[in-house]
N, C-alpha and C. Protein backbone atom coordinates (compact mmCIF):
# COMPACT_ATOMS: atom_id res chain seq x y z
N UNK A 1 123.10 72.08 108.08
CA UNK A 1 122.50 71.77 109.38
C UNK A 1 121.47 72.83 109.73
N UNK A 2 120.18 72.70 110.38
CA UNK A 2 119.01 73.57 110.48
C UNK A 2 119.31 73.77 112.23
N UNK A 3 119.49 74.76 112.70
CA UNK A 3 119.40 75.13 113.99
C UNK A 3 118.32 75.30 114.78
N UNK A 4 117.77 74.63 115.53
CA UNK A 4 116.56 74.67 116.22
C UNK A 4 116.26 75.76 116.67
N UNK A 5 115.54 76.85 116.54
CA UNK A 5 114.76 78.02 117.68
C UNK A 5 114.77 77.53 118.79
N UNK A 6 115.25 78.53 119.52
CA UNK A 6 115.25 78.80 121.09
C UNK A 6 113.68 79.42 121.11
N UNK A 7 113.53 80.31 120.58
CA UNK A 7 112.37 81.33 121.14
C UNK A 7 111.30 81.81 119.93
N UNK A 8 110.92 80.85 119.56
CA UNK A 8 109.71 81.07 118.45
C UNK A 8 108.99 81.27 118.84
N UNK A 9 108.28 82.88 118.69
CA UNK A 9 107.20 83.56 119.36
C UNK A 9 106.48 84.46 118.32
N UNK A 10 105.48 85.11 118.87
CA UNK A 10 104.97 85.98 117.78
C UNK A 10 105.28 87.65 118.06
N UNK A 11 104.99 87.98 116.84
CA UNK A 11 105.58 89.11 117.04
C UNK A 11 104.68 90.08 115.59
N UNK A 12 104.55 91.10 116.54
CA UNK A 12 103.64 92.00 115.67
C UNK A 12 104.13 93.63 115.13
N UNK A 13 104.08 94.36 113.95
CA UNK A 13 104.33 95.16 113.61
C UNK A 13 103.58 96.30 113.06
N UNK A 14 102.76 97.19 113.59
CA UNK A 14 101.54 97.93 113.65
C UNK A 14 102.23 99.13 112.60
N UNK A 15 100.77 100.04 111.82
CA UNK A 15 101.26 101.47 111.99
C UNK A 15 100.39 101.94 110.52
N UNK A 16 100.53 102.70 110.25
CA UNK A 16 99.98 103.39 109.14
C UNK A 16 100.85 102.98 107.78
N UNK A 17 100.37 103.32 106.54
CA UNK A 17 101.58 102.73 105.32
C UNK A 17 102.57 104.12 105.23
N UNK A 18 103.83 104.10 105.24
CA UNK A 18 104.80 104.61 104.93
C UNK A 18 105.71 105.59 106.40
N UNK A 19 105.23 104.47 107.13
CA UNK A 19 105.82 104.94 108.65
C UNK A 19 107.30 104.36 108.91
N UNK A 20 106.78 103.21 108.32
CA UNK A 20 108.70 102.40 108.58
C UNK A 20 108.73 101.14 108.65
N UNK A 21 107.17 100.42 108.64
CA UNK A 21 106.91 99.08 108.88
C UNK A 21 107.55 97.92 108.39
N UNK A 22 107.59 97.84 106.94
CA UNK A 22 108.39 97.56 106.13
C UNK A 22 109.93 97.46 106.12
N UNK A 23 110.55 98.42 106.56
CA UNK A 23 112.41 98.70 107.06
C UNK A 23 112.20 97.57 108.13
N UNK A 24 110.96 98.07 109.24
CA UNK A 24 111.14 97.10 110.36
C UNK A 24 111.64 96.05 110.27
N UNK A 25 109.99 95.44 109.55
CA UNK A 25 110.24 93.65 108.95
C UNK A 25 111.61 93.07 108.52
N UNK A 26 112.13 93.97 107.04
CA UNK A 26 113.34 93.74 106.94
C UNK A 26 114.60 93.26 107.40
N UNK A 27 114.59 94.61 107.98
CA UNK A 27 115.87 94.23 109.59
C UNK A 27 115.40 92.76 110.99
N UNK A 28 114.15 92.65 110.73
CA UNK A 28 113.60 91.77 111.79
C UNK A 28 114.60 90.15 110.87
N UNK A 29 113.89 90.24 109.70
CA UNK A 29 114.41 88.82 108.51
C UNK A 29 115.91 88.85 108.30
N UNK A 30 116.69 89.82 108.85
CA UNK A 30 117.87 89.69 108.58
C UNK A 30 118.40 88.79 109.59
N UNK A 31 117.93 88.64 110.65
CA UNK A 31 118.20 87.45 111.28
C UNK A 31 117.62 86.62 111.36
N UNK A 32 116.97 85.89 110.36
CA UNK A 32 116.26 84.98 110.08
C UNK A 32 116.84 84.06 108.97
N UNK A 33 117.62 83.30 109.25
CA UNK A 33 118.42 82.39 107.89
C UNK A 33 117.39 81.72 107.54
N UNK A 34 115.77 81.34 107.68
CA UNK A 34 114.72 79.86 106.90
C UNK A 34 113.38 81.15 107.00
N UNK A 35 113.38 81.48 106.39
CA UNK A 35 112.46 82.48 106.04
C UNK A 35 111.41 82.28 105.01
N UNK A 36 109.66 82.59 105.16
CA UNK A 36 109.16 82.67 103.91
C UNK A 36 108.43 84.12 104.10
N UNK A 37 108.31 84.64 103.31
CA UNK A 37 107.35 86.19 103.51
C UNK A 37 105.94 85.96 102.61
N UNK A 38 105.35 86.39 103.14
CA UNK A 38 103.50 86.59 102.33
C UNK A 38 103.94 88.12 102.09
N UNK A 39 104.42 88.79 100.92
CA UNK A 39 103.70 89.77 99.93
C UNK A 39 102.50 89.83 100.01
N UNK A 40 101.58 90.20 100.75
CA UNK A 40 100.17 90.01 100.31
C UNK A 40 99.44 91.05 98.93
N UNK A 41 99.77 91.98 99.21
CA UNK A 41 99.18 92.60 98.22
C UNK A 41 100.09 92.71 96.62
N UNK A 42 100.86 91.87 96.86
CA UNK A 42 102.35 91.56 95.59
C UNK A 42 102.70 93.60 95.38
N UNK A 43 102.93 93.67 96.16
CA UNK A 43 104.01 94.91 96.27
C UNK A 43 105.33 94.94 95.71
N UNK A 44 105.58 96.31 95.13
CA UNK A 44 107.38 96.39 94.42
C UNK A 44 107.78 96.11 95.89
N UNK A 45 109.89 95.82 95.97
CA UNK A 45 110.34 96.00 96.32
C UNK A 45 110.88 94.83 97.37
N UNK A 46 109.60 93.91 97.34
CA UNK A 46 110.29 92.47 98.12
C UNK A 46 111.04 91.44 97.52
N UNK A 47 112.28 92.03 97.68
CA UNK A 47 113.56 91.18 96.58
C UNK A 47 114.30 90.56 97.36
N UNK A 48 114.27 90.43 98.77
CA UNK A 48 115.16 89.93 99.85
C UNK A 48 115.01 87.97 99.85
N UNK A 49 114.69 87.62 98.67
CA UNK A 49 114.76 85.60 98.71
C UNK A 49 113.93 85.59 97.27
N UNK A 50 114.05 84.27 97.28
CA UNK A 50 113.73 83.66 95.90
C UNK A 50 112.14 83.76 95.50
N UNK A 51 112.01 84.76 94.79
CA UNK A 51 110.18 85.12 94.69
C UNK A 51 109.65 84.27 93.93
N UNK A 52 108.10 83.76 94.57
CA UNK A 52 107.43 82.89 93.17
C UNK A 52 105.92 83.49 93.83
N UNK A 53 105.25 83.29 92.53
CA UNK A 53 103.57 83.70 92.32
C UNK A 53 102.64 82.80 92.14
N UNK A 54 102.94 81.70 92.63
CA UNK A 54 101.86 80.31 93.28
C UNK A 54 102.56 79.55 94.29
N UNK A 55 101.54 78.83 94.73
CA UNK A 55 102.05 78.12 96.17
C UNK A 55 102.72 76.70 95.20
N UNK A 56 102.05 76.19 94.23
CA UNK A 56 103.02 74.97 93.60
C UNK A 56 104.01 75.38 93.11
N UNK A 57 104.60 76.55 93.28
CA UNK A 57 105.99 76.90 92.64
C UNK A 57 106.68 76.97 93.94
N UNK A 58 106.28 77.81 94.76
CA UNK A 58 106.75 77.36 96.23
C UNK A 58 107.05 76.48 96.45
N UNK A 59 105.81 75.68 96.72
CA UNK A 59 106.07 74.33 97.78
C UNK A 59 107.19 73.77 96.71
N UNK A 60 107.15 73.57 95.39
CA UNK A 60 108.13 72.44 94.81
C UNK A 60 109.47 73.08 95.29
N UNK A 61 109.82 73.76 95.19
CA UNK A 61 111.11 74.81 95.23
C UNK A 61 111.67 74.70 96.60
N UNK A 62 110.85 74.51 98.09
CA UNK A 62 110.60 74.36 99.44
C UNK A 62 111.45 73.06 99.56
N UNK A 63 110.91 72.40 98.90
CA UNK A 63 110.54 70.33 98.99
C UNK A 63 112.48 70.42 98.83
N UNK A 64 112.79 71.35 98.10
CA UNK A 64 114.34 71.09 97.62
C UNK A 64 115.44 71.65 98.60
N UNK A 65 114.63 72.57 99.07
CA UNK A 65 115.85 73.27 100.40
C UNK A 65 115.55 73.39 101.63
N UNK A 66 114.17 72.79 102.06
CA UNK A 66 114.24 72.80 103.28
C UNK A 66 114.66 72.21 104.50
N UNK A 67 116.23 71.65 103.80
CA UNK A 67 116.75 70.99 105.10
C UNK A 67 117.79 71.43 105.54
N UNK A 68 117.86 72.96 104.30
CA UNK A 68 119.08 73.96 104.77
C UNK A 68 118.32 75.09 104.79
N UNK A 69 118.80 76.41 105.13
CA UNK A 69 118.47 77.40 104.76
C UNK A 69 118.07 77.99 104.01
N UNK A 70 116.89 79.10 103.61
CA UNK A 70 116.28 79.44 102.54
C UNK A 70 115.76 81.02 103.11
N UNK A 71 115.58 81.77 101.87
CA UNK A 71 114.56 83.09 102.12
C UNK A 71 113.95 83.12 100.82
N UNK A 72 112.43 82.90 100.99
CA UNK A 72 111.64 83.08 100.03
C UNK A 72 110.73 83.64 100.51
N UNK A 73 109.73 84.01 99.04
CA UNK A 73 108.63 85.42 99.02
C UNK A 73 107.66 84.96 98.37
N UNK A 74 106.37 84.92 98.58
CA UNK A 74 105.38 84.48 98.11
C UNK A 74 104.28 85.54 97.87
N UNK A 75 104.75 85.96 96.31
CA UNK A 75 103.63 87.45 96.06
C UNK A 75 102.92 86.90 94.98
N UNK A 76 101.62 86.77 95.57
CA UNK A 76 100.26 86.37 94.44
C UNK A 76 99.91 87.56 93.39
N UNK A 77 99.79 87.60 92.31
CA UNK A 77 99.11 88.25 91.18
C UNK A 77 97.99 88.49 90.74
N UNK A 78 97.12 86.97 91.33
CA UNK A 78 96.05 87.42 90.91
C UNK A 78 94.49 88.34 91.62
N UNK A 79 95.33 89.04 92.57
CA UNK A 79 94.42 90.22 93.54
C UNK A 79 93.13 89.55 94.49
N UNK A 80 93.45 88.13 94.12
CA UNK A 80 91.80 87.82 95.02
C UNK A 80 92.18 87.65 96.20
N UNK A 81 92.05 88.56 97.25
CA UNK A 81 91.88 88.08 98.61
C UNK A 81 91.82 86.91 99.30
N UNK A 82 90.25 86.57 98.57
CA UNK A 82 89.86 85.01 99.69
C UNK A 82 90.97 84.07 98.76
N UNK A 83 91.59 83.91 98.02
CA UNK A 83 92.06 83.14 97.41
C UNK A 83 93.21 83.20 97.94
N UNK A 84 93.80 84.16 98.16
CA UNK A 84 95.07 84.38 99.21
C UNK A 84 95.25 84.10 100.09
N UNK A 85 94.25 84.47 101.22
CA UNK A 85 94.08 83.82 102.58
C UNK A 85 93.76 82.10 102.72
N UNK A 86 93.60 81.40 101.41
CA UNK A 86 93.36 80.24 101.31
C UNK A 86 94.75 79.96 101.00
N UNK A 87 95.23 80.53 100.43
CA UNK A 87 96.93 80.16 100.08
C UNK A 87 97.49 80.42 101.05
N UNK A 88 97.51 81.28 102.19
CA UNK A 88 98.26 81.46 103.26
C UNK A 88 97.72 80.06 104.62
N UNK A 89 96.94 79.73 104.16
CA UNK A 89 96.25 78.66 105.09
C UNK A 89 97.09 77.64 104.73
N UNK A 90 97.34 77.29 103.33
CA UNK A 90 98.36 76.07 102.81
C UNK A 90 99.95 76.35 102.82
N UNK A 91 100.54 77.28 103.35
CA UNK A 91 101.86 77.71 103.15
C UNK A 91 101.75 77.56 104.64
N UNK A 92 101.08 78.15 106.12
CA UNK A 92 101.16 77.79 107.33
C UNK A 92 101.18 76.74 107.26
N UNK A 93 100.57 75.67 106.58
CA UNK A 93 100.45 74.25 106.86
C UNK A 93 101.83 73.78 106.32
N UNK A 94 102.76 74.17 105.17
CA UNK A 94 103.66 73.90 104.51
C UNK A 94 104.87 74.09 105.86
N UNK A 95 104.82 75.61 106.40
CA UNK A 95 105.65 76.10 107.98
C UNK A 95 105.98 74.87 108.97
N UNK A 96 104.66 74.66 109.15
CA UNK A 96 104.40 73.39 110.68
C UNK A 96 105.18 72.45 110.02
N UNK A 97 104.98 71.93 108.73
CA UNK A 97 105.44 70.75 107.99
C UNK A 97 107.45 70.80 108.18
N UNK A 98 107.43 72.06 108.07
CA UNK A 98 108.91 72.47 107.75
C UNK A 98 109.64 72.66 109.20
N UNK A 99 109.27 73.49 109.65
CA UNK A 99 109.97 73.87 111.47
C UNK A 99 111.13 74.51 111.19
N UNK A 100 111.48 75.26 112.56
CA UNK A 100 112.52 75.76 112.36
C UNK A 100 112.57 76.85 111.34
N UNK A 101 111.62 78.08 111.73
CA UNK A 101 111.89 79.08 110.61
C UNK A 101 110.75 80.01 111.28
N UNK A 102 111.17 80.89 110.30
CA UNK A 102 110.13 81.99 110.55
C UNK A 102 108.92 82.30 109.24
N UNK A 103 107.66 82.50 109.44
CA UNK A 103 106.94 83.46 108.75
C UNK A 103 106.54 84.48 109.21
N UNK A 104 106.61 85.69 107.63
CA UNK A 104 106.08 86.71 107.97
C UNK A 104 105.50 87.46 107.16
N UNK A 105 104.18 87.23 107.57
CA UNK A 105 103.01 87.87 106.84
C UNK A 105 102.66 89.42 106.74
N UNK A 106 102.64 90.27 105.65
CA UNK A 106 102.49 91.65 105.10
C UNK A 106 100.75 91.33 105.11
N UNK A 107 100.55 92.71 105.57
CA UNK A 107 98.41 93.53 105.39
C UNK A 107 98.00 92.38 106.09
N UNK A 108 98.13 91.79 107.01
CA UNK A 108 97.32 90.95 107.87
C UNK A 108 95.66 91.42 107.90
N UNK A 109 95.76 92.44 108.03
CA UNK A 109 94.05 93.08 108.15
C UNK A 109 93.41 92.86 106.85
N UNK A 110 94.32 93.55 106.17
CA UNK A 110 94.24 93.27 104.61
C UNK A 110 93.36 91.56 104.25
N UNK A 111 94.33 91.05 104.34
CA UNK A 111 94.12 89.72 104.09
C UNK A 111 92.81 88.93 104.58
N UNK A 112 92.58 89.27 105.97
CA UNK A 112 91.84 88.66 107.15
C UNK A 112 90.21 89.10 107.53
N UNK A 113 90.43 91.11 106.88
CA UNK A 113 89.67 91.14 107.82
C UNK A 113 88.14 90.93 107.16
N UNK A 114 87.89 90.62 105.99
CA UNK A 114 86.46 89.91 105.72
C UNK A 114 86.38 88.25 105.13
N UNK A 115 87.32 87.33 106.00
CA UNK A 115 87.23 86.39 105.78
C UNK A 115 87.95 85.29 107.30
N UNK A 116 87.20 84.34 107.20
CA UNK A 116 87.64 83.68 108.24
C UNK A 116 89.18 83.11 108.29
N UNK A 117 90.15 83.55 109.20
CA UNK A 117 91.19 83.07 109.61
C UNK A 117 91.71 81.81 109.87
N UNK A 118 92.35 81.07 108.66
CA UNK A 118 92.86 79.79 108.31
C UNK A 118 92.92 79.25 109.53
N UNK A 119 92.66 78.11 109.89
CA UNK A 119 92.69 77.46 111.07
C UNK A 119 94.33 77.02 110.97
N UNK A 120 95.06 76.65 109.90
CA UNK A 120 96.13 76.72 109.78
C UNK A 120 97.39 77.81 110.24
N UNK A 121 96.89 79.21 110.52
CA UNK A 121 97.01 80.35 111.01
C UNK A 121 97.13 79.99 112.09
N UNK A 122 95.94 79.78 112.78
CA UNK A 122 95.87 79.94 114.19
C UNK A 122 96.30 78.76 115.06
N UNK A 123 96.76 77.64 114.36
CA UNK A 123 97.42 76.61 114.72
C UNK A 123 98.94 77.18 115.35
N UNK A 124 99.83 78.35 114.26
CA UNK A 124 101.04 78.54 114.53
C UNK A 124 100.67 79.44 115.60
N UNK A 125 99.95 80.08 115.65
CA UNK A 125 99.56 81.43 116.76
C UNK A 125 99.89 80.37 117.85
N UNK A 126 99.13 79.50 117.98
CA UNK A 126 98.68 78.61 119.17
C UNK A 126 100.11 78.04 119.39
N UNK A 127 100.32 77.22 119.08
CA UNK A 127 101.30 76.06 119.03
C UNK A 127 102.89 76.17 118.29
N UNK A 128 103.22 77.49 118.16
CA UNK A 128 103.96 77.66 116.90
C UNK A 128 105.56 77.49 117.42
N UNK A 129 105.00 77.25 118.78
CA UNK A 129 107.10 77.17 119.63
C UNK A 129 107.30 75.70 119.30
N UNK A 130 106.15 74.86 118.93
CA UNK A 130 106.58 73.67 119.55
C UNK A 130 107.17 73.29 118.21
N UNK A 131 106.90 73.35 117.00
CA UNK A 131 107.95 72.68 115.79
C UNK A 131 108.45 74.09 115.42
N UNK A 132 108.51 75.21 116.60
CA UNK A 132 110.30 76.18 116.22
C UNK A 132 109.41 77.19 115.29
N UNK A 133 108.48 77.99 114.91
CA UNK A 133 107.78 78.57 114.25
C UNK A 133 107.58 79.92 114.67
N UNK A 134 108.59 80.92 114.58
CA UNK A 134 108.13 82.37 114.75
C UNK A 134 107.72 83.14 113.27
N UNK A 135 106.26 83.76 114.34
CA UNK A 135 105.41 84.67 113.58
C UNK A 135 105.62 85.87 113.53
N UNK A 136 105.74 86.79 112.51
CA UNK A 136 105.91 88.11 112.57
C UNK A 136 104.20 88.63 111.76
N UNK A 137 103.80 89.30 112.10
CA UNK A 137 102.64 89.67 110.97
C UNK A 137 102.45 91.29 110.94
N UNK A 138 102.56 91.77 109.84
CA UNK A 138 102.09 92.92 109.65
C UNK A 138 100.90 93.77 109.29
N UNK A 139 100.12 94.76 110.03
CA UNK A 139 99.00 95.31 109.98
C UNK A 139 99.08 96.88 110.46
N UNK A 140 98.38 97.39 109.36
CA UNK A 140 98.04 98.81 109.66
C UNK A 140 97.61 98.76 110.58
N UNK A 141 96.39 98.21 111.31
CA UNK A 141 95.46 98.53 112.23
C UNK A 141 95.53 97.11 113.47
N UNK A 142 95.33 97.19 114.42
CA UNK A 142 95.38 96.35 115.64
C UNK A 142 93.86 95.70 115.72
N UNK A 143 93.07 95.65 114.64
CA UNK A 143 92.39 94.53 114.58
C UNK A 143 91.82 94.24 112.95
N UNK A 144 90.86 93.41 112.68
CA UNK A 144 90.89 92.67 111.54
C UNK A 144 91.55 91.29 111.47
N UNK A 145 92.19 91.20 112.28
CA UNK A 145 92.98 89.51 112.51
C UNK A 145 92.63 88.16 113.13
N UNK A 146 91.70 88.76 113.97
CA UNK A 146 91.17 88.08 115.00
C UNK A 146 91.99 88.32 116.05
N UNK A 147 91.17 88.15 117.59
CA UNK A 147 91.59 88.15 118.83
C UNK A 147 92.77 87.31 119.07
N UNK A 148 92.89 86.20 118.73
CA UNK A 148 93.94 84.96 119.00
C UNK A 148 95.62 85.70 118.89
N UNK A 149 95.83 85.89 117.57
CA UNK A 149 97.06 86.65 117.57
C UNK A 149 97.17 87.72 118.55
N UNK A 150 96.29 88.92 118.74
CA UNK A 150 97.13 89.87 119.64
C UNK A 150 97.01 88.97 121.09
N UNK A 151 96.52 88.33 121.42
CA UNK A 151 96.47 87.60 122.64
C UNK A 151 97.84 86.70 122.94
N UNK A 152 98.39 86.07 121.80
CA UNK A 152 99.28 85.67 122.05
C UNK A 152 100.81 86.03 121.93
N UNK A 153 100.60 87.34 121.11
CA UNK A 153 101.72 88.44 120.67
C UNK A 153 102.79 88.62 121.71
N UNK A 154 104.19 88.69 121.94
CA UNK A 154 104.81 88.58 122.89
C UNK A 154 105.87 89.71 122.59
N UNK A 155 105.99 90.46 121.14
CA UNK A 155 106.89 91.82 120.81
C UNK A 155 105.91 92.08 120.02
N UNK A 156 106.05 93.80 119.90
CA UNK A 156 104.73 94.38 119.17
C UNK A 156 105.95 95.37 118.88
N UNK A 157 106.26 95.86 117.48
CA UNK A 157 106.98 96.98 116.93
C UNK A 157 105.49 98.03 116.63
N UNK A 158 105.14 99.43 117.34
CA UNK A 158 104.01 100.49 116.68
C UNK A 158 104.66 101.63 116.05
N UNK A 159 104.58 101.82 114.99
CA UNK A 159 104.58 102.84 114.69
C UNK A 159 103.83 103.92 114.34
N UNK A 160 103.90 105.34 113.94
CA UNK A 160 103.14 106.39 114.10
C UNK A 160 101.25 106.08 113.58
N UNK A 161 100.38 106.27 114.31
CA UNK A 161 99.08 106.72 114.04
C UNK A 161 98.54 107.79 115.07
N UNK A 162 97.42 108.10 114.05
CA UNK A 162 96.81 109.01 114.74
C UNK A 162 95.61 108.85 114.71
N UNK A 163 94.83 107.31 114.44
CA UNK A 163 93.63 106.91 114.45
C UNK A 163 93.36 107.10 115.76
N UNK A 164 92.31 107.61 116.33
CA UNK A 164 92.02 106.94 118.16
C UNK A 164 91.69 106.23 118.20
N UNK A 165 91.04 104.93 117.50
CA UNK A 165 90.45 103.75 117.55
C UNK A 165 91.11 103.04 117.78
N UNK A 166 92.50 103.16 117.12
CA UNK A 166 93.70 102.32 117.32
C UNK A 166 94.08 103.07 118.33
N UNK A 167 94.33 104.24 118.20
CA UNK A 167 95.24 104.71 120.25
C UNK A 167 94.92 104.11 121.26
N UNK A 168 93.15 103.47 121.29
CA UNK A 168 92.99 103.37 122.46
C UNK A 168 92.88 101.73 122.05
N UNK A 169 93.65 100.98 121.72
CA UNK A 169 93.35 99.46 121.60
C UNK A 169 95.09 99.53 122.42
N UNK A 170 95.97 100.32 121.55
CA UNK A 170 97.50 100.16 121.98
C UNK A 170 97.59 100.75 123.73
N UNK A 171 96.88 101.98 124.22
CA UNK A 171 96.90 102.56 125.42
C UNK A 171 96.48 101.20 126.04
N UNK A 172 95.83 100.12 125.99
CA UNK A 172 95.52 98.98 126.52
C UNK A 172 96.89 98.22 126.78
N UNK A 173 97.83 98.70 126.00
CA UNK A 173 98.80 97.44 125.67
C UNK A 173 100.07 98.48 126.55
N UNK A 174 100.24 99.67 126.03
CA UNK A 174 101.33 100.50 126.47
C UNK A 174 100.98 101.51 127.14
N UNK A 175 99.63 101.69 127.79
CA UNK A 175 98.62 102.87 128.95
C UNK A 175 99.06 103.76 128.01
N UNK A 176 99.00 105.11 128.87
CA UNK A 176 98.63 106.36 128.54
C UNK A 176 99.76 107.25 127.38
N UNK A 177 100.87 107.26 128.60
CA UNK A 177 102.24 107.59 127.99
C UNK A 177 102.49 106.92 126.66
N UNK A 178 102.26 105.48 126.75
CA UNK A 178 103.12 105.22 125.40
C UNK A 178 101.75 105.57 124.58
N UNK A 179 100.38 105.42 124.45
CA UNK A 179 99.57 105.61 123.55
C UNK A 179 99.61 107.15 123.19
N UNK A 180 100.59 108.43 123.72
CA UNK A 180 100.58 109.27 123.62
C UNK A 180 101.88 109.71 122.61
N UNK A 181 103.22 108.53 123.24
CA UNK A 181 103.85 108.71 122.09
C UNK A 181 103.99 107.98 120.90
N UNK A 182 102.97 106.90 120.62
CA UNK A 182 102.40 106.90 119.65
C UNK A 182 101.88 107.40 118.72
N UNK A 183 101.56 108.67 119.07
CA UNK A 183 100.68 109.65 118.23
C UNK A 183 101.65 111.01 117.48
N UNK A 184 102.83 111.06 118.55
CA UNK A 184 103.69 111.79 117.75
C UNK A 184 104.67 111.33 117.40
N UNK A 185 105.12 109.93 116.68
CA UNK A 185 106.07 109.45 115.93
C UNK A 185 106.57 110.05 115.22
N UNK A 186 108.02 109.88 114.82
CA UNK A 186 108.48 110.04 113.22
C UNK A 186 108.71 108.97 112.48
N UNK A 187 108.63 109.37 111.42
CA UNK A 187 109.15 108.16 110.12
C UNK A 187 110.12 107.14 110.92
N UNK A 188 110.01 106.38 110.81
CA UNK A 188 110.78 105.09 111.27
C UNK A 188 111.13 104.75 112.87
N UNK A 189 110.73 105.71 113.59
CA UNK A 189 110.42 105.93 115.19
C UNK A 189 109.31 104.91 115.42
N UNK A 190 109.42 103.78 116.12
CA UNK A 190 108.61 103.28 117.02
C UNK A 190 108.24 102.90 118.64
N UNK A 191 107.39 102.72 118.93
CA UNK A 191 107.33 101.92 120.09
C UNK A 191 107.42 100.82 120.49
N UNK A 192 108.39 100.08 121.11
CA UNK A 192 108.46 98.47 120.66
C UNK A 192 108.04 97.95 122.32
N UNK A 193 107.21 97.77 122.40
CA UNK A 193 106.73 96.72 123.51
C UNK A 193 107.21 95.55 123.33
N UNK A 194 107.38 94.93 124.80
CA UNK A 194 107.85 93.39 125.21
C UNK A 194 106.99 92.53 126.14
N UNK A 195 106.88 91.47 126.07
CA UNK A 195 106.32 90.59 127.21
C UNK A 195 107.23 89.71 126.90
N UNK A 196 108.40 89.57 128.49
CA UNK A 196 109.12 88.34 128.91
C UNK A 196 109.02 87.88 129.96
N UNK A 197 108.63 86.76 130.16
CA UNK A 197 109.00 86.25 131.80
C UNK A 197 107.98 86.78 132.81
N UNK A 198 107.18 87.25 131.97
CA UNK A 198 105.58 88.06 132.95
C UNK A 198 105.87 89.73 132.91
N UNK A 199 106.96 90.34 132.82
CA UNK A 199 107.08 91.68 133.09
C UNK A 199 106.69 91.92 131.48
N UNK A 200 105.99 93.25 131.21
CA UNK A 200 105.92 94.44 130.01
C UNK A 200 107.13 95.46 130.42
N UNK A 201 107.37 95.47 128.70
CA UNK A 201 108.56 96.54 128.60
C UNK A 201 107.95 97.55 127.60
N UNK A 202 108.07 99.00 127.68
CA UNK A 202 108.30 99.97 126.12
C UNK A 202 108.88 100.61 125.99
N UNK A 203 109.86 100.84 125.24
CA UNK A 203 110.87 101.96 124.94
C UNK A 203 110.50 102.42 123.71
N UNK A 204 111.34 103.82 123.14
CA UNK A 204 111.34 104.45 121.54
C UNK A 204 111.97 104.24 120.92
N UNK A 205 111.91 103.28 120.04
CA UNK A 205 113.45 103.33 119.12
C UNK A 205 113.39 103.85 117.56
N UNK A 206 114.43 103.47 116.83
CA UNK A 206 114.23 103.80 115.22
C UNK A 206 115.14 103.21 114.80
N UNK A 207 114.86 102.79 113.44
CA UNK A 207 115.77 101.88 112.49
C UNK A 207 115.73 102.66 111.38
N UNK A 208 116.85 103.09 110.88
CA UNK A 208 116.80 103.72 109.62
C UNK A 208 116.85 102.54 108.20
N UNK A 209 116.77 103.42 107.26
CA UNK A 209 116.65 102.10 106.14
C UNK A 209 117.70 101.42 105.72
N UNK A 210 117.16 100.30 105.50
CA UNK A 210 119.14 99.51 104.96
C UNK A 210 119.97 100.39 103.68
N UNK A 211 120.53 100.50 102.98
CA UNK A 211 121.18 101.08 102.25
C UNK A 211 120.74 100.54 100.86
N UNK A 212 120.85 99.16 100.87
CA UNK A 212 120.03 98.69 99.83
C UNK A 212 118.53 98.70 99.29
N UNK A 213 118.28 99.19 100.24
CA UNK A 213 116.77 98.91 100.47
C UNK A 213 116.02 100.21 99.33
């Protein structure tokens, strides 16, 4: 039986590489029983569901379990960018098709930021509560994605930078204080902003790494 989402929203995970972003995500997918992940840059270490290195190995593999639960990983090999972001345009479209699940996309900037943003993308940004579709996306930097996502972003996990370009995009989001403790993070220390119900929230938290991990 597939359990409908209550609260399919988006949700964003900022920070420099080797801050904690990654643990984040993790722990975020552990409560996620219908899961697919974009590997974007096919990185070691994403072993958490059934990995394949084309979208027709996917989708066939999809077609067979998506009326139960699943965690799969979709890490491309062959390094082309625009070719990726064209594959992530057909796997969002595969999401909407499916419902009831989450994606979550690794290097969003990476991926995005010299090519136009799958309209398939910005469909789930837009519309993504209504067939049950939470977004998680991950990015070093708070732009390269296009405007649409942080606009519609409703949890933001930051962790440590010390870019000011980025301080002062997040001081927009968390003012002064939090863009300040932003800057002196530790390893796996973040700032997790909220938007519920009209009020903003930020507190400091930290997740250490899973054991397996």
């Amino acid at each position: 039986m597939v359990l409908v989402m209550d609260e399919a929203i988006v949700k964003v995970i900022f920070g420099i590489r080797g801050g904690g972003k990654t643990v984040k995500l993790r722990r975020l997918l552990l409560d996620c029983p219908r899961s697919v992940t974009v590997n974007t840059l096919n990185r070691d270490g994403f072993t958490n569901g059934v990995v394949f290195h084309t979208v027709g190995e996917l989708q066939r593999f999809w077609l067979k379990v998506y009326q139960r639960n699943f965690r799969l990983v979709f890490s491309p090999q062959h390094g082309d960018i625009e070719k990726t972001c064209d594959e992530v345009g057909k796997i969002c479209q595969l999401s909407i098709t499916c419902k009831n699940m989450t994606l979550a996309i690794e290097e969003m900037n990476v991926l995005f930021e010299d090519f136009r943003v799958p309209a398939e993308f910005n469909k789930i940004v837009f519309s993504g509560r209504e067939p049950g579709i939470e977004l998680i996306g991950v990015s070093q930097q708070p732009t390269g994605f296009g405007p649409v996502m942080r606009a519609m972003t409703k949890e933001a996990f930051i962790f440590h930078t010390h870019e000011e370009s980025h301080l002062q995009v997040f001081k927009k989001l968390v003012g002064k204080d939090g863009a300040e403790a932003i800057r002196t993070l530790s390893n796996y220390q973040y700032v997790h902003w909220s938007l519920a119900d009209g009020a903003e929230n930020w507190t400091i938290e930290k997740d250490e790494p899973l054991p397996y991990m």
